[in-house]
N, C-alpha and C. Protein backbone atom coordinates (compact mmCIF):
# COMPACT_ATOMS: atom_id res chain seq x y z
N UNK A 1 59.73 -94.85 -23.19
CA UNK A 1 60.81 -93.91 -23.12
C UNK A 1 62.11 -94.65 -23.41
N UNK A 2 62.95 -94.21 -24.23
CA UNK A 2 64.01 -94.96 -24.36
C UNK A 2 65.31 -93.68 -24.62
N UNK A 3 66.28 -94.21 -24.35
CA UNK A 3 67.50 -92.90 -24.40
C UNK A 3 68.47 -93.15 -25.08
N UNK A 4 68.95 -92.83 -25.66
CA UNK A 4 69.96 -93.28 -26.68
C UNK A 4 71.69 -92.41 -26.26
N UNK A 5 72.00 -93.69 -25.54
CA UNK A 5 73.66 -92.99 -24.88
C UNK A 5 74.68 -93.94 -25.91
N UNK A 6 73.88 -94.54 -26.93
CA UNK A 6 74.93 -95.01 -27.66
C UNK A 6 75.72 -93.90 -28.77
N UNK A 7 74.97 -92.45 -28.61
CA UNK A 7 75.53 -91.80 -29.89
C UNK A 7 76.88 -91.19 -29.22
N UNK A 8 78.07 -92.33 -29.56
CA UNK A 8 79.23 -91.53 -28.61
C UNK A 8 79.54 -90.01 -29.33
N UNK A 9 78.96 -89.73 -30.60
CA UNK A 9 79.77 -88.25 -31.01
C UNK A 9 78.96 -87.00 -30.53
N UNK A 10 78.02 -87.76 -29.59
CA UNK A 10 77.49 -86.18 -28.91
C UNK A 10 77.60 -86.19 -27.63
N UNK A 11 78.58 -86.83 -26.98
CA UNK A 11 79.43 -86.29 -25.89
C UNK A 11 81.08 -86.43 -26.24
N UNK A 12 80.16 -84.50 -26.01
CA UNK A 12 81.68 -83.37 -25.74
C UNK A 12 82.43 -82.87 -25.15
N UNK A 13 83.60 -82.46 -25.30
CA UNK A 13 84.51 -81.38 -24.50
C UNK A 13 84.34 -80.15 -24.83
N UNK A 14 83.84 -79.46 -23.61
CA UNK A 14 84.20 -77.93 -24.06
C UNK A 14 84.14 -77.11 -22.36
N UNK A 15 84.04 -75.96 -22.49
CA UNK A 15 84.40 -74.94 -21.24
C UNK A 15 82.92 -75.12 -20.76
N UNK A 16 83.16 -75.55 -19.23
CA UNK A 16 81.64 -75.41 -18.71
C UNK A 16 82.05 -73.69 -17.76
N UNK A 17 83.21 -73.45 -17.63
CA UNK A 17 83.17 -71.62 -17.26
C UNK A 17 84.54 -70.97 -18.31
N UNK A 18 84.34 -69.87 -18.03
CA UNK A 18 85.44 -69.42 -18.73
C UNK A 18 86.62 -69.39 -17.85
N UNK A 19 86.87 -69.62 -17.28
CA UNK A 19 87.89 -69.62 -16.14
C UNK A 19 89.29 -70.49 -16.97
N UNK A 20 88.91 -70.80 -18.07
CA UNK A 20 89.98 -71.83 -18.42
C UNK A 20 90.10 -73.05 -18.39
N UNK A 21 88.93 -73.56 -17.48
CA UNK A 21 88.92 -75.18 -17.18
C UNK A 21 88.27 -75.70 -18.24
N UNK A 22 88.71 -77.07 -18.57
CA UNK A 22 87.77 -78.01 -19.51
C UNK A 22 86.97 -79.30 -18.48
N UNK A 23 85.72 -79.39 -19.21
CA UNK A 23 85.14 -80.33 -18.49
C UNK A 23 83.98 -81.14 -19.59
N UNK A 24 83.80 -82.95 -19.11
CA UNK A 24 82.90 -82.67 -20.22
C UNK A 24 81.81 -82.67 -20.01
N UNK A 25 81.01 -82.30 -21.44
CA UNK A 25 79.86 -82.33 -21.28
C UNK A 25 78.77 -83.21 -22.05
N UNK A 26 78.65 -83.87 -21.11
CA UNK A 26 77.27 -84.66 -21.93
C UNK A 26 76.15 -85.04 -22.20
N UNK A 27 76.08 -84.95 -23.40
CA UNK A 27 74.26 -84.22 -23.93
C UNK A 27 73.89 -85.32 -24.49
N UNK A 28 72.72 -86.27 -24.45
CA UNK A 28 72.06 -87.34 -24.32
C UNK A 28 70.44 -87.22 -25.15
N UNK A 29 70.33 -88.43 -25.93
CA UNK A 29 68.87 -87.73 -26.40
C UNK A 29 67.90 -88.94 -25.83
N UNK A 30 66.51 -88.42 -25.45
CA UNK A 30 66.04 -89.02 -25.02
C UNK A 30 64.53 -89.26 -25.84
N UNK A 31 64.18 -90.50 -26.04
CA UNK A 31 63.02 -90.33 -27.70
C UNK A 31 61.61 -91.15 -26.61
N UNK A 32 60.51 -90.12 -26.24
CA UNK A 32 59.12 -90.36 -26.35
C UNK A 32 58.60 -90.40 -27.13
N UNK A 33 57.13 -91.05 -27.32
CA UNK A 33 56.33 -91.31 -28.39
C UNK A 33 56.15 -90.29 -29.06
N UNK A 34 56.14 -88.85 -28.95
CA UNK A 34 56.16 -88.00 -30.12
C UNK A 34 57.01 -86.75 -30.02
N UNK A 35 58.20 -87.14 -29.59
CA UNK A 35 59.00 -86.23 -29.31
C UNK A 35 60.85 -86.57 -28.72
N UNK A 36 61.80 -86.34 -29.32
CA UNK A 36 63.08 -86.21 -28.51
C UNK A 36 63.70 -85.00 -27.53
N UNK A 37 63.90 -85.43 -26.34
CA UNK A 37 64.04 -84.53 -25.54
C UNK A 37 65.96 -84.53 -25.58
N UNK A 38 66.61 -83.21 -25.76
CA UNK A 38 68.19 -83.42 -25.29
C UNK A 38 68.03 -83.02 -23.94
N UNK A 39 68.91 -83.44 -23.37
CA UNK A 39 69.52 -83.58 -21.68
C UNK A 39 70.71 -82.98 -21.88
N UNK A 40 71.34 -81.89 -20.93
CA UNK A 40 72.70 -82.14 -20.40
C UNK A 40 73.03 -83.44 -19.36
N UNK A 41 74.49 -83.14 -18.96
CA UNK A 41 74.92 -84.16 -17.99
C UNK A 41 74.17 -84.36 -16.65
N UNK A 42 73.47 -83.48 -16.65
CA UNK A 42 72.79 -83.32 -14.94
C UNK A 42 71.37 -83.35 -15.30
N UNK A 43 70.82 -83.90 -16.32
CA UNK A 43 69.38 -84.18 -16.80
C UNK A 43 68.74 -83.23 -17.11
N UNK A 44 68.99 -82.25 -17.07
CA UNK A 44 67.91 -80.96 -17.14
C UNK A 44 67.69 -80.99 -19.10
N UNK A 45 67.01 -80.68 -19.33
CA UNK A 45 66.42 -80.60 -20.96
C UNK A 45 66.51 -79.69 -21.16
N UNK A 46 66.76 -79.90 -22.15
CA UNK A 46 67.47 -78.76 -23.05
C UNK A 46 66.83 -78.37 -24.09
N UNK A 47 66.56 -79.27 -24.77
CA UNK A 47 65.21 -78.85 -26.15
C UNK A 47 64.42 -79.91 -26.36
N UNK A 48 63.39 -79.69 -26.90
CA UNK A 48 62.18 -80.79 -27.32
C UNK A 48 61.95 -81.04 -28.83
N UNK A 49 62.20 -81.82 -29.75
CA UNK A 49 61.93 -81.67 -31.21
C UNK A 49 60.31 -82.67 -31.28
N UNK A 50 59.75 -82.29 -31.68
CA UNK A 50 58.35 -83.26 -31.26
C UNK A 50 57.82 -83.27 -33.04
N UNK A 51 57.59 -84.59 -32.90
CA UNK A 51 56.94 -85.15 -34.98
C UNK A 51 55.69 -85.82 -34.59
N UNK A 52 55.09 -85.92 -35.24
CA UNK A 52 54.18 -86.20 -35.88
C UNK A 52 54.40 -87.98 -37.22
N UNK A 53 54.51 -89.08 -36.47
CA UNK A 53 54.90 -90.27 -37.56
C UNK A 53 53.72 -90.29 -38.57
N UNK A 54 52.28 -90.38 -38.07
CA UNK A 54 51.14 -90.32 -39.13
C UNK A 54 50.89 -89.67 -39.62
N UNK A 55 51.58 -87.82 -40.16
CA UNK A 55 51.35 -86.60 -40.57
C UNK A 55 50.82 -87.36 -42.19
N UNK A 56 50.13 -86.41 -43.28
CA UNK A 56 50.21 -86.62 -44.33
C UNK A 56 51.39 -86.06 -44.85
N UNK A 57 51.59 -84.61 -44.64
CA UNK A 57 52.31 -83.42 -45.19
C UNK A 57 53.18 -82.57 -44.51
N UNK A 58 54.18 -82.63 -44.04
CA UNK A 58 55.04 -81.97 -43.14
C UNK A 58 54.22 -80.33 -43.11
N UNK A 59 54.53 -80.02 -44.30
CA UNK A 59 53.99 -78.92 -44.76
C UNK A 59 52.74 -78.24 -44.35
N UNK A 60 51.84 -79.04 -44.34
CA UNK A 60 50.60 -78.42 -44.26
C UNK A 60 50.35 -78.75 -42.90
N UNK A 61 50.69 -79.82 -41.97
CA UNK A 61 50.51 -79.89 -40.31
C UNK A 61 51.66 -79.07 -39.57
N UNK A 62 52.71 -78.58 -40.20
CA UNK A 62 53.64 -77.73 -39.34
C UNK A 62 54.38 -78.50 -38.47
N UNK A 63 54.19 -80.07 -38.24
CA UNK A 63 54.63 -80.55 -37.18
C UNK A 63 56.17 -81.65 -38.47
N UNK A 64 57.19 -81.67 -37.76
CA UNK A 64 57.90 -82.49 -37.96
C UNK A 64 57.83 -83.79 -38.51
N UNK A 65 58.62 -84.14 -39.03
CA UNK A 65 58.66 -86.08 -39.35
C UNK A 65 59.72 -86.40 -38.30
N UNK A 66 59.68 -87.75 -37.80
CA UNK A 66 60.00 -88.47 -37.08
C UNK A 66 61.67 -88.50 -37.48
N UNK A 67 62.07 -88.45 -38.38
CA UNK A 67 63.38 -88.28 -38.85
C UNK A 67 64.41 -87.25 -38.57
N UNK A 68 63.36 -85.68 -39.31
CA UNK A 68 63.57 -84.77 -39.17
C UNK A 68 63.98 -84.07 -38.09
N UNK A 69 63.10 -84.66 -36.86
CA UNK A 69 62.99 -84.10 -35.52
C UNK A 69 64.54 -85.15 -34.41
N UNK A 70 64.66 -86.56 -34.90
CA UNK A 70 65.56 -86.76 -34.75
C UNK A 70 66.95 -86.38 -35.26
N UNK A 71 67.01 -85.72 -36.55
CA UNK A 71 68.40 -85.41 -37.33
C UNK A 71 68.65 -83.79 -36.65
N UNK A 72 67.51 -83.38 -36.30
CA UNK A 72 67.43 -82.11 -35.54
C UNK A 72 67.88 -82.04 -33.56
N UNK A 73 67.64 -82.90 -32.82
CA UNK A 73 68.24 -83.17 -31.87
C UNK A 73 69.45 -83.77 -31.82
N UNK A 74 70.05 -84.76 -33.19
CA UNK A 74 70.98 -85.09 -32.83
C UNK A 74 72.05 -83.81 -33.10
N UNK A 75 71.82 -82.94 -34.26
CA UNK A 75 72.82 -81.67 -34.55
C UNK A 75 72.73 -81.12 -33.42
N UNK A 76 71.91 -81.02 -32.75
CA UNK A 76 71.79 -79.96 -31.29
C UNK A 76 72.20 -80.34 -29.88
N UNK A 77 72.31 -81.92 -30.09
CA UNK A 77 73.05 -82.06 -29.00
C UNK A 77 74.93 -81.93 -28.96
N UNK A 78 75.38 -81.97 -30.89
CA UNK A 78 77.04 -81.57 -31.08
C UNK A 78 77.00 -80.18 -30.76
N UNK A 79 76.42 -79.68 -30.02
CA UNK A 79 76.77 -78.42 -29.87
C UNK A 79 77.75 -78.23 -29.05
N UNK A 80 77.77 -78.42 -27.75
CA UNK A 80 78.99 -79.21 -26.86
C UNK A 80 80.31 -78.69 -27.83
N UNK A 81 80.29 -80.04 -28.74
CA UNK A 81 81.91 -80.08 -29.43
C UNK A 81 81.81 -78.75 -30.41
N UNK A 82 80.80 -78.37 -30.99
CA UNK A 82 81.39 -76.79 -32.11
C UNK A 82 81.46 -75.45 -30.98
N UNK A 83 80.90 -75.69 -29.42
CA UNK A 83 81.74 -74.30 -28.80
C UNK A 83 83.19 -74.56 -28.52
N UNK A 84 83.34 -75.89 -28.18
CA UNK A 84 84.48 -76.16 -27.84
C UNK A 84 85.60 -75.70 -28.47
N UNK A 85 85.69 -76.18 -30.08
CA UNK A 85 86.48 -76.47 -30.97
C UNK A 85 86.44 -74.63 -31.63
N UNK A 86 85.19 -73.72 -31.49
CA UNK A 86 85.99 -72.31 -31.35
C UNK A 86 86.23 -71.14 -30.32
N UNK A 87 86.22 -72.36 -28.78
CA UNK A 87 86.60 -71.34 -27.92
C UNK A 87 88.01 -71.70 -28.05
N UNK A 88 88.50 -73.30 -28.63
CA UNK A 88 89.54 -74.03 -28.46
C UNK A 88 90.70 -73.03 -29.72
N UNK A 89 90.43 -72.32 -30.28
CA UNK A 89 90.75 -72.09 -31.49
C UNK A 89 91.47 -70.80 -31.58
């Protein structure tokens, strides 16, 4: 299990209520042997992108590449900063 808190651009600012307050939030990815899990700040998971490294064919196993499934958790953990930037707006 290894976690990757070095990606500083996926911790964000944005509204954790609508009340007006800002707080941040940070979303963390965490990479098992066949799968990245995102975390919020309080650990709870958030999504699972799960690949397949020995697939032949993305295509024909349905399951992810190892890349894919990472370039896919990392967009999902900026989510944070794109509510922010149009509640901010």
């Amino acid at each position: 299990m290894r976690l990757h808190p070095h990606h500083a651009s996926l911790i964000g600012s944005g509204p954790r209520s609508m009340s007006g307050s800002l707080a941040m939030l940070a979303w963390s990815i965490e990479e098992l042997d066949e799968c990245f899990i995102v975390r919020d700040a309080d650990g709870q998971a958030l999504g699972y992108f799960c690949f397949d490294e020995e697939q032949q064919s993305p295509a024909i196993d349905r399951r992810l590449t190892r890349d894919d499934a990472r370039r896919m958790a990392m967009n999902f953990a900026k989510l944070p900063d794109l509510a922010a930037s149009r509640w901010l707006a």
